[in-house]
C-alpha atoms as a PDB file:
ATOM      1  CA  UNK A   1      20.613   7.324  12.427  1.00  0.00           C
ATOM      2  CA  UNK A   2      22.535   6.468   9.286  1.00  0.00           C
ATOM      3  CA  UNK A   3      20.588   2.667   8.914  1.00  0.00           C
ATOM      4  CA  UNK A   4      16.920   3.773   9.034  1.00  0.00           C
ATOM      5  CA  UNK A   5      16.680   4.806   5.623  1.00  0.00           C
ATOM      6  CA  UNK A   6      18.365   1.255   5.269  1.00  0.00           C
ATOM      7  CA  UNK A   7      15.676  -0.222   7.419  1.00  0.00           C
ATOM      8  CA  UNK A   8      12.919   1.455   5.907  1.00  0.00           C
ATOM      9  CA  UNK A   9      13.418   0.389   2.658  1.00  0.00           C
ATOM     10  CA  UNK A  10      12.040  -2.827   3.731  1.00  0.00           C
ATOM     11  CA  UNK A  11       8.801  -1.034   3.407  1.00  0.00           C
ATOM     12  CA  UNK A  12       8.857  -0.280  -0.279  1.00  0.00           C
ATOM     13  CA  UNK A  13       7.428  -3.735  -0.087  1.00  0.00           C
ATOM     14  CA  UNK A  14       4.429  -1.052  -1.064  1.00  0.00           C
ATOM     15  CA  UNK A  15       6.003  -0.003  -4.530  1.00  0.00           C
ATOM     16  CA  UNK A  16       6.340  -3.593  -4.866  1.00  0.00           C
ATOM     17  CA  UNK A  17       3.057  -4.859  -4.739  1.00  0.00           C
ATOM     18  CA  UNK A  18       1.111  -1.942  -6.551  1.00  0.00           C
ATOM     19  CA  UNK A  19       3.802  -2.741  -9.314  1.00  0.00           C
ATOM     20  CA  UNK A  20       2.398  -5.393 -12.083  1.00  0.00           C
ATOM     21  CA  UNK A  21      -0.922  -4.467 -10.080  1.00  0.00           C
ATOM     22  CA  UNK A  22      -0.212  -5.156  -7.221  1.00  0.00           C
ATOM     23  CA  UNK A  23       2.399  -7.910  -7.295  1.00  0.00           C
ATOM     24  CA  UNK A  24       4.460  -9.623  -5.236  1.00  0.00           C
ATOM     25  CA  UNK A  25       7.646 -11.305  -5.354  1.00  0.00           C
ATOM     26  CA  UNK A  26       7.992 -15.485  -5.587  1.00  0.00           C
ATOM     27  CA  UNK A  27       7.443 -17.407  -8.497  1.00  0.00           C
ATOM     28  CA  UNK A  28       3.424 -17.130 -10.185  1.00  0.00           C
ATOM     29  CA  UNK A  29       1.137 -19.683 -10.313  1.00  0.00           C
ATOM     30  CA  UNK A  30      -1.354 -19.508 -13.636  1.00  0.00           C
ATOM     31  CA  UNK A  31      -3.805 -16.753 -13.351  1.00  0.00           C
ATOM     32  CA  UNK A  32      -7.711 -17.460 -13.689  1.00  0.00           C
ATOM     33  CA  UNK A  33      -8.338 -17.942 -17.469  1.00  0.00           C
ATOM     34  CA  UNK A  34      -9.852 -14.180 -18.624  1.00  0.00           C
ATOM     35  CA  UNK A  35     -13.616 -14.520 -19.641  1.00  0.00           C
ATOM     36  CA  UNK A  36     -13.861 -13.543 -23.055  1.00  0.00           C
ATOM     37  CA  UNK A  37     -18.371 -12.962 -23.127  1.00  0.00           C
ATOM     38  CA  UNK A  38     -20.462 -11.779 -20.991  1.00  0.00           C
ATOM     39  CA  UNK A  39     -23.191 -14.182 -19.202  1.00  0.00           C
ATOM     40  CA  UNK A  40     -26.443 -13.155 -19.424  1.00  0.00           C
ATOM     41  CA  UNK A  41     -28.733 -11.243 -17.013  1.00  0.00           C
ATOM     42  CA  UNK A  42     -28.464  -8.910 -14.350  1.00  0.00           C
ATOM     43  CA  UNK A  43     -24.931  -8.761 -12.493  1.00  0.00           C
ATOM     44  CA  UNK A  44     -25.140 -10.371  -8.739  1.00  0.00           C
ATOM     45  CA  UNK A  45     -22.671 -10.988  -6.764  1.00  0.00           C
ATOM     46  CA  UNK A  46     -23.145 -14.919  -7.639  1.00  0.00           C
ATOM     47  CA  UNK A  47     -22.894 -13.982 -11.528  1.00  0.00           C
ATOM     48  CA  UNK A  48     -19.726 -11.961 -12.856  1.00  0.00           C
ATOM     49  CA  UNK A  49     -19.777 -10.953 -16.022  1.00  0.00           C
ATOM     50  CA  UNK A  50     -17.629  -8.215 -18.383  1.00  0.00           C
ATOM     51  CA  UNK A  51     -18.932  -4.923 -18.428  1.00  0.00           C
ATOM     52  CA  UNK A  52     -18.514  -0.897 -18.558  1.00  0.00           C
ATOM     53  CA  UNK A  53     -14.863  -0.722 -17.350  1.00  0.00           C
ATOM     54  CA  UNK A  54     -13.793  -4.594 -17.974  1.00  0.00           C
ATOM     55  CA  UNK A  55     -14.720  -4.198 -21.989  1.00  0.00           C
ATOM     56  CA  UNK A  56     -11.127  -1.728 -21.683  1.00  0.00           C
ATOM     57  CA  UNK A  57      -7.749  -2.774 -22.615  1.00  0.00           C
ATOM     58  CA  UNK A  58      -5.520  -3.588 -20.285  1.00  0.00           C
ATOM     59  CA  UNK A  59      -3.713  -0.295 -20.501  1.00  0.00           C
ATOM     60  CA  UNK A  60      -7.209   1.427 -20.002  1.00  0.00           C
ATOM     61  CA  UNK A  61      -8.214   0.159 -16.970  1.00  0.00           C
ATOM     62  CA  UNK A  62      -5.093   0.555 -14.994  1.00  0.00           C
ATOM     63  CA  UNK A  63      -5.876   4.598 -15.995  1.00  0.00           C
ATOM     64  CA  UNK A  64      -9.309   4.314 -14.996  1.00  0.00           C
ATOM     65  CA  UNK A  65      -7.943   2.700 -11.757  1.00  0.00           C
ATOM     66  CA  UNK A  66      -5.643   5.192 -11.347  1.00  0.00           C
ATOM     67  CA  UNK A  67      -7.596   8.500 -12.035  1.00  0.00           C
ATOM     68  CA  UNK A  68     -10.656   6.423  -9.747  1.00  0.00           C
ATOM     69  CA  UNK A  69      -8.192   6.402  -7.102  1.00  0.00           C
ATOM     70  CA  UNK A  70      -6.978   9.668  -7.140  1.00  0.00           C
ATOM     71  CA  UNK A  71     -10.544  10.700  -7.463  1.00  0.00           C
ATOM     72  CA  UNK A  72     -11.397   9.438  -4.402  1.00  0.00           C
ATOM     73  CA  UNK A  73     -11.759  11.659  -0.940  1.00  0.00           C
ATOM     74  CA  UNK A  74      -9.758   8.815   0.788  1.00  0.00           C
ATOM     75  CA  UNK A  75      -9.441   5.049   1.597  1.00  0.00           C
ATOM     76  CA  UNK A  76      -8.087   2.199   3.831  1.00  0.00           C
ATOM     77  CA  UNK A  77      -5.765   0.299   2.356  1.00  0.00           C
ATOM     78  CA  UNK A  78      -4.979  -2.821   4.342  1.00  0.00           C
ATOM     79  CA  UNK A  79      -3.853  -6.358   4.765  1.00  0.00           C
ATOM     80  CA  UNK A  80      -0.611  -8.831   4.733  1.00  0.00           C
ATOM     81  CA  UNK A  81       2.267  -9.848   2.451  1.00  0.00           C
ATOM     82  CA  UNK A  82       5.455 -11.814   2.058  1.00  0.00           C
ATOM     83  CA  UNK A  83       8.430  -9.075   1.397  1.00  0.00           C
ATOM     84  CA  UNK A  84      10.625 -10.012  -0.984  1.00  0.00           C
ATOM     85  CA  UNK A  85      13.287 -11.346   1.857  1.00  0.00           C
ATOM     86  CA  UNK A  86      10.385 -14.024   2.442  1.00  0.00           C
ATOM     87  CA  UNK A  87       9.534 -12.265   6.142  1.00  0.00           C
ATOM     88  CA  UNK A  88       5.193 -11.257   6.280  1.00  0.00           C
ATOM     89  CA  UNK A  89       4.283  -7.922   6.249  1.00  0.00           C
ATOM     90  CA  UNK A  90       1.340  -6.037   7.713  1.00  0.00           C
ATOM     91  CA  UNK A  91      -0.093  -2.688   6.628  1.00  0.00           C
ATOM     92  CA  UNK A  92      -3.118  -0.506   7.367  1.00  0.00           C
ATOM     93  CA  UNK A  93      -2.620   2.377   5.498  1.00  0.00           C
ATOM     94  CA  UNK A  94      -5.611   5.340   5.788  1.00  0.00           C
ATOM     95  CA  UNK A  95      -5.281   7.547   3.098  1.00  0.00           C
ATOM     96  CA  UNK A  96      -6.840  11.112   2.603  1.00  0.00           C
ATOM     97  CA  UNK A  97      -6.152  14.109  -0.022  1.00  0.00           C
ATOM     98  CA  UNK A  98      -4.463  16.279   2.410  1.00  0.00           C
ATOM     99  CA  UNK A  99      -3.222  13.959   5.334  1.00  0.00           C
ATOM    100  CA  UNK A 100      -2.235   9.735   5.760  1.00  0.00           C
ATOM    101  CA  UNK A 101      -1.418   7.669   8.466  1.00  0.00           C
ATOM    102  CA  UNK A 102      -0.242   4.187   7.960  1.00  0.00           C
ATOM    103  CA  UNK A 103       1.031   1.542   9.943  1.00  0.00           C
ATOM    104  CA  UNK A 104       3.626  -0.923   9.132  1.00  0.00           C
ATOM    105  CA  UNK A 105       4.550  -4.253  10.431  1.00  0.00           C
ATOM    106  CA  UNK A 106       8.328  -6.469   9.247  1.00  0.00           C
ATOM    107  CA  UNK A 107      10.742  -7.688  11.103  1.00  0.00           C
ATOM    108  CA  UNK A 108       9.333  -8.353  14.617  1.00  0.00           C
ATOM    109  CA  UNK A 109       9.166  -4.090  14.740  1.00  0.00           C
ATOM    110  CA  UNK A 110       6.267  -1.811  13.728  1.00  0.00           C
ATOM    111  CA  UNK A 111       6.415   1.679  11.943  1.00  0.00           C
ATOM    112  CA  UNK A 112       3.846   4.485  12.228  1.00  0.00           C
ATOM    113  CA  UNK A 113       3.821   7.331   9.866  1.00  0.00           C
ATOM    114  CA  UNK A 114       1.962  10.165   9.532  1.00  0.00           C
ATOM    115  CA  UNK A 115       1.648  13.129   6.787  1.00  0.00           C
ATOM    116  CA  UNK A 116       0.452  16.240   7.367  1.00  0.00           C
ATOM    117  CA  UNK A 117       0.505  18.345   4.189  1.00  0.00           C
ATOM    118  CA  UNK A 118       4.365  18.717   3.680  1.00  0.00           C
ATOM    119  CA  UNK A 119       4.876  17.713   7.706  1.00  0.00           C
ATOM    120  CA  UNK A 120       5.812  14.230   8.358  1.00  0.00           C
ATOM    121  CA  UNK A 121       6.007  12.240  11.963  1.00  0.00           C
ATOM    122  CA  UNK A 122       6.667   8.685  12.556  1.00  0.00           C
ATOM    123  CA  UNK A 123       7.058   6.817  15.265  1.00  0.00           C
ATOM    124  CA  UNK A 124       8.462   3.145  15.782  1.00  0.00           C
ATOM    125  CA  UNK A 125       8.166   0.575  18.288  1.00  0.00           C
ATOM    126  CA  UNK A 126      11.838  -0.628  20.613  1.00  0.00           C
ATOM    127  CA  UNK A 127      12.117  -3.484  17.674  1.00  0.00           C
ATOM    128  CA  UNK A 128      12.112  -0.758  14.679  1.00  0.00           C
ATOM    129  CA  UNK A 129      14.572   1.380  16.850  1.00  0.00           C
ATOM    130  CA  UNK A 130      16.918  -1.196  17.253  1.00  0.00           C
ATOM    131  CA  UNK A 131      17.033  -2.942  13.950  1.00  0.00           C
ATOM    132  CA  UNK A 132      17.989   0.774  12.943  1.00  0.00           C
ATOM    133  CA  UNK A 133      20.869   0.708  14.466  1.00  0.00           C
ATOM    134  CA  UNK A 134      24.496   0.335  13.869  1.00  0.00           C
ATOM    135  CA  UNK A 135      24.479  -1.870  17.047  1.00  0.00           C
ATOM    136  CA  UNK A 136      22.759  -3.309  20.211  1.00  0.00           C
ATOM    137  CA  UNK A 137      24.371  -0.316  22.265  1.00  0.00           C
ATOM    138  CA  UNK A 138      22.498   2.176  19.907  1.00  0.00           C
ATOM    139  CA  UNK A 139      20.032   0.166  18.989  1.00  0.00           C
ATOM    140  CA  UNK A 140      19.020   0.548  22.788  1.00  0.00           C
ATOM    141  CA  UNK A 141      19.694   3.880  22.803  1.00  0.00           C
ATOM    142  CA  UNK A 142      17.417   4.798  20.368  1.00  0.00           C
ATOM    143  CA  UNK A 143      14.852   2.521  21.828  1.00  0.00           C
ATOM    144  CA  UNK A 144      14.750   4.756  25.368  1.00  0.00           C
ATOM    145  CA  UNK A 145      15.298   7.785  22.829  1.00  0.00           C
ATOM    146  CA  UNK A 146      12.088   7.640  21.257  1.00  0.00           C
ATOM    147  CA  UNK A 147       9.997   5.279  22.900  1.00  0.00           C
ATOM    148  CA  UNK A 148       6.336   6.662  22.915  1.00  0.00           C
ATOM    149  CA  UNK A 149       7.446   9.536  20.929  1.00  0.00           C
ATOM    150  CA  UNK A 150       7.174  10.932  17.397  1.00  0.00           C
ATOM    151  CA  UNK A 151       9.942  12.341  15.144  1.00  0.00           C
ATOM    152  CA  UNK A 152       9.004  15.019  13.070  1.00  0.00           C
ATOM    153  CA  UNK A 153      10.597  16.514   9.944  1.00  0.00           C
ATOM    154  CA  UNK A 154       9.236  17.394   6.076  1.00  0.00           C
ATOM    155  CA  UNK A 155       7.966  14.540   3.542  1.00  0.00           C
ATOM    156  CA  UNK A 156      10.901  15.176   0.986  1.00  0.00           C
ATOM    157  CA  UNK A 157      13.551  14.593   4.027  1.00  0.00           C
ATOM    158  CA  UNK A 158      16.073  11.745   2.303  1.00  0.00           C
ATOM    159  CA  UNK A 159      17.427  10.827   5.724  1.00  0.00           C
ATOM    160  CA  UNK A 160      14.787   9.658   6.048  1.00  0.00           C
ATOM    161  CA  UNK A 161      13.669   7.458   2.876  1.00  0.00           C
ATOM    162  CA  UNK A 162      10.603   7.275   1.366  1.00  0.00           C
ATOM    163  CA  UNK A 163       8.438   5.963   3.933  1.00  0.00           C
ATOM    164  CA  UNK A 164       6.389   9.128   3.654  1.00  0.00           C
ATOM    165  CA  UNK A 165       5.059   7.746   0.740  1.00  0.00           C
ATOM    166  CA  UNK A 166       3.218   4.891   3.016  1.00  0.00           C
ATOM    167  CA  UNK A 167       1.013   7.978   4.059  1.00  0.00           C
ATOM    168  CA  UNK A 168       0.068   9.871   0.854  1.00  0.00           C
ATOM    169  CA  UNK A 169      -2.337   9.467  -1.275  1.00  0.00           C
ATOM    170  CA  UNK A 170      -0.859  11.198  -4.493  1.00  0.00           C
ATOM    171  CA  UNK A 171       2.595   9.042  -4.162  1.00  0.00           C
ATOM    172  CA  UNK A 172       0.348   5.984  -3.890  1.00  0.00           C
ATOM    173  CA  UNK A 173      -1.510   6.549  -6.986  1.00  0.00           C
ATOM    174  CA  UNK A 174       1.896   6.989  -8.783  1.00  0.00           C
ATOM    175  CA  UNK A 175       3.172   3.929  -8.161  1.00  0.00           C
ATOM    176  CA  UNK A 176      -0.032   2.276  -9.174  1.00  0.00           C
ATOM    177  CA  UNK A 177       1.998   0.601 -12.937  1.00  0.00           C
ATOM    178  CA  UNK A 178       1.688  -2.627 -14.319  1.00  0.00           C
ATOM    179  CA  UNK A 179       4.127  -4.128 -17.099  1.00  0.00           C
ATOM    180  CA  UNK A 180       3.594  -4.037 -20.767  1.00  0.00           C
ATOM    181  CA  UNK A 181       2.468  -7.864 -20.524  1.00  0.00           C
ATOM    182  CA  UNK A 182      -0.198  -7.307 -17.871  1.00  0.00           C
ATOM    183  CA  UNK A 183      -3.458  -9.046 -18.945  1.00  0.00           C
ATOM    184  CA  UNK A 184      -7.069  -8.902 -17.731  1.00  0.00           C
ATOM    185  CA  UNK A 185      -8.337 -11.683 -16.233  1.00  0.00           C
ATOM    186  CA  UNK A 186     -11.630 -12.253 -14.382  1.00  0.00           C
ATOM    187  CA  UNK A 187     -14.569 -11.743 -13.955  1.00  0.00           C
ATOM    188  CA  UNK A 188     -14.411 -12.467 -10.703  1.00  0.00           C
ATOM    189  CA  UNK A 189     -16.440 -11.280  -7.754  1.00  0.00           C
ATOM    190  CA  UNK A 190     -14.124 -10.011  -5.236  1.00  0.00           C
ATOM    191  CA  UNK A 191     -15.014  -9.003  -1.722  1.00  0.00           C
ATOM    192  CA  UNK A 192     -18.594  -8.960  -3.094  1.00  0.00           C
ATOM    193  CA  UNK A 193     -17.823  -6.604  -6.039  1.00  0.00           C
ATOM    194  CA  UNK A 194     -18.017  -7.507  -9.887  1.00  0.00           C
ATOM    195  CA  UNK A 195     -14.520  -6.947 -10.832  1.00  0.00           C
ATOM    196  CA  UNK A 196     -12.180  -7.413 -14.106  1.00  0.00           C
ATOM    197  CA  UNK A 197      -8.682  -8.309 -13.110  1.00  0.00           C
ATOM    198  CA  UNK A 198      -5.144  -6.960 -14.279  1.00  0.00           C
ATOM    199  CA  UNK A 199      -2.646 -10.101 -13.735  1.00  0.00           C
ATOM    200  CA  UNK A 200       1.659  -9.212 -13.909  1.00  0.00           C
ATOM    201  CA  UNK A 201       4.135 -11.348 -15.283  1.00  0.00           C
ATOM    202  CA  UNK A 202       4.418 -12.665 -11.058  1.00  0.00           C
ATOM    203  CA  UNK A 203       1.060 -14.116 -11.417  1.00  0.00           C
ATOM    204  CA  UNK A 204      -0.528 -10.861  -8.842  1.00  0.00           C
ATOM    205  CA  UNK A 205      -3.583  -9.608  -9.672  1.00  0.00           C
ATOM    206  CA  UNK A 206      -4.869  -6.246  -9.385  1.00  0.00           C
ATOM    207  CA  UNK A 207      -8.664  -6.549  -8.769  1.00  0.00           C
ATOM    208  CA  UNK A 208     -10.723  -3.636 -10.216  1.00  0.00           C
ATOM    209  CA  UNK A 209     -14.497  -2.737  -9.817  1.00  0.00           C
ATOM    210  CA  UNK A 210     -16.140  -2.886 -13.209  1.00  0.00           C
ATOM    211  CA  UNK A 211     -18.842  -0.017 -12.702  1.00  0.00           C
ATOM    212  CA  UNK A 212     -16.738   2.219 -10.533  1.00  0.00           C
ATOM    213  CA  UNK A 213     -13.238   1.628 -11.522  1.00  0.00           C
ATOM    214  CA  UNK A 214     -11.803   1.737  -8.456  1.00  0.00           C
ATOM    215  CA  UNK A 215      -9.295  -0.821  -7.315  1.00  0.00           C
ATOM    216  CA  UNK A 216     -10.654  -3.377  -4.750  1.00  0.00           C
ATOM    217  CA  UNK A 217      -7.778  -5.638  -3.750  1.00  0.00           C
ATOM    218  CA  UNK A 218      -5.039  -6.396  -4.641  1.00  0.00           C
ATOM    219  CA  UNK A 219      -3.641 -10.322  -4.771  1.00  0.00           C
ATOM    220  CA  UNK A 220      -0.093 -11.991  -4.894  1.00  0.00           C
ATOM    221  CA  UNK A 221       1.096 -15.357  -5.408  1.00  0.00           C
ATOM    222  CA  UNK A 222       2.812 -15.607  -1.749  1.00  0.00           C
ATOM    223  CA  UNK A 223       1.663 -15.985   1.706  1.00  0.00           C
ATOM    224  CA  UNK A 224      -0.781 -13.431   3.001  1.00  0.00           C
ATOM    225  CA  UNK A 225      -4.328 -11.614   2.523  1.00  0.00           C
ATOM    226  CA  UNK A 226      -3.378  -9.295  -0.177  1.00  0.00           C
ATOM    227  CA  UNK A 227      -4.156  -5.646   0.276  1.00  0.00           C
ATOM    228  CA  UNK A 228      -7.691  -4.922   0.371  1.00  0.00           C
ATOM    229  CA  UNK A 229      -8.976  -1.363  -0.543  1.00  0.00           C
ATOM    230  CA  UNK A 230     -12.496   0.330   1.296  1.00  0.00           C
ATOM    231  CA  UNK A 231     -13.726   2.624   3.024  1.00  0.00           C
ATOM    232  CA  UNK A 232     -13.897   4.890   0.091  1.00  0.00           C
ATOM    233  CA  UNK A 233     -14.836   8.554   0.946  1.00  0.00           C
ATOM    234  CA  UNK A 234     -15.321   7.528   4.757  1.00  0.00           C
ATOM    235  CA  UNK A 235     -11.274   7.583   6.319  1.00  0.00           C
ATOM    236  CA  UNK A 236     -11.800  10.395   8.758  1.00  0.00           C
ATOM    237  CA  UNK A 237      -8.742  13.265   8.331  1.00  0.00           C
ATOM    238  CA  UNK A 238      -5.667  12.059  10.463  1.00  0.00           C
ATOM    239  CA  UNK A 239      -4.146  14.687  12.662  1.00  0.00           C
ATOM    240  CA  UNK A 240      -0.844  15.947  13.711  1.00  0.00           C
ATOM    241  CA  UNK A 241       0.656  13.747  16.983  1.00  0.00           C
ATOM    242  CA  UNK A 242       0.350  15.844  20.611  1.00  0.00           C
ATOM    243  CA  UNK A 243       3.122  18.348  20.627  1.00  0.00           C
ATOM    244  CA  UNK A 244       4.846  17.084  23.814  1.00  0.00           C
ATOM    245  CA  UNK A 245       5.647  13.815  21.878  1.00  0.00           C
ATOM    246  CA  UNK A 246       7.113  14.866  19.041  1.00  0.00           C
ATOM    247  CA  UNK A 247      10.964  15.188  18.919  1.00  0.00           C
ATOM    248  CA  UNK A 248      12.040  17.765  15.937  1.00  0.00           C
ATOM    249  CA  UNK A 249      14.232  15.992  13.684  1.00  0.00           C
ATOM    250  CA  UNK A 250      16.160  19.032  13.051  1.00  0.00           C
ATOM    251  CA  UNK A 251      16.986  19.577  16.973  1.00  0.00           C
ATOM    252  CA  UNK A 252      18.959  15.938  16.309  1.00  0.00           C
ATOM    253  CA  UNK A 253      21.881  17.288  13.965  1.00  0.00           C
END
């Protein structure tokens, strides 16, 4: 199982895209110029305007963002990308203080995770199997191996990469950064919310909610929906996988 921390770097697409809020990779097309006053009257979703957290520095909001986020009881994360290799790439990632489970799609194959406290399972489809392996023989193998099934070991296991990450709240607030040169742009209304906007060198935009501070989506330059973020407070608490499909990782040495 030497390639899977090989294959699942693939998925720190993730790091990617929160970095320079939320950016992607490909060359940036000029962001939206940034409003510099306010327009009068009451905010509607037809009429943007600066306010509470969009009258911050750059530097500000991405805090505000971040400390929103963390704030937060949970939320969905979801949408598509282009990796950096140019292939699309799916995630629905439900996030919660003590537990996450995320899905990932690249490559044809599909990756499950989920975090339980300090526990970690995941569980991959015959097309994430096989593109971990060292061959067709193994990659088959592997398939049969765990097809259906969930592998279980601890968050901090480096076989195993960081794709716990995908399912924890606290690692995804980390990588939350943006670049000295990030700018605010906007206002925009996004998704029906009155944001201010944090723009990376790439041309990505990190959409943020003016009045709450909490991210909203997240945009690149490339092919793809972005990376929307809801259901604040209401992810329900994912659970542990049924014991008689979970393979200890330990029992593989």
């Amino acid at each position: 199982m030497s390639r899977i921390r090989t294959v699942l770097a693939a998925t720190t697409i993730l790091a990617a895209l929160v970095t320079a809020g939320c950016g992607g990779g490909g060359k940036a097309s000029a962001p939206p110029a940034a409003s510099t006053t306010a327009s009068a009257g009451p905010a509607t979703p037809s009429t943007p305007y600066i306010t509470g957290v969009g009258k911050l520095p750059a530097a500000q909001i991405l805090a505000r963002a971040k400390a929103a986020l963390a704030a937060a009881g949970s939320v969905r994360v979801k949408g598509s990308v282009t990796a950096e290799d140019g292939k699309p790439t799916t995630m629905d990632l439900a996030l919660t203080r003590t537990a996450g489970r995320s899905t990932i799609g690249f490559s044809g194959g599909r990756l499950t995770v989920v975090v339980i406290g300090r526990t970690a399972y995941f569980q991959g489809d015959d097309a994430f199997w096989k593109a971990s392996a060292t061959d067709a023989r193994q990659g088959a193998a592997y398939a049969a191996m765990f097809r259906g099934k969930w592998l279980k070991t601890t968050a901090g296991d480096k076989r195993f990469g960081d794709f716990s990450d995908l399912a924890n709240l606290k690692a995804f607030v980390t990588q939350l950064e943006t670049p000295g040169t990030a700018k605010k742009t906007g206002p925009r209304v996004v998704d029906g919310v009155n944001c201010i906007g944090l723009v990376g060198d790439d041309g990505s935009v990190l959409w943020i909610d003016q009045v709450t501070g909490r991210p909203v989506r997240g945009t690149t330059s490339g092919a793809g929906t972005g990376l929307a973020f809801t259901d604040y407070d209401r992810v329900p608490t994912p659970t542990a996988p049924p014991s008689d499909l979970v393979i200890d990782a330990a029992a593989l040495h």
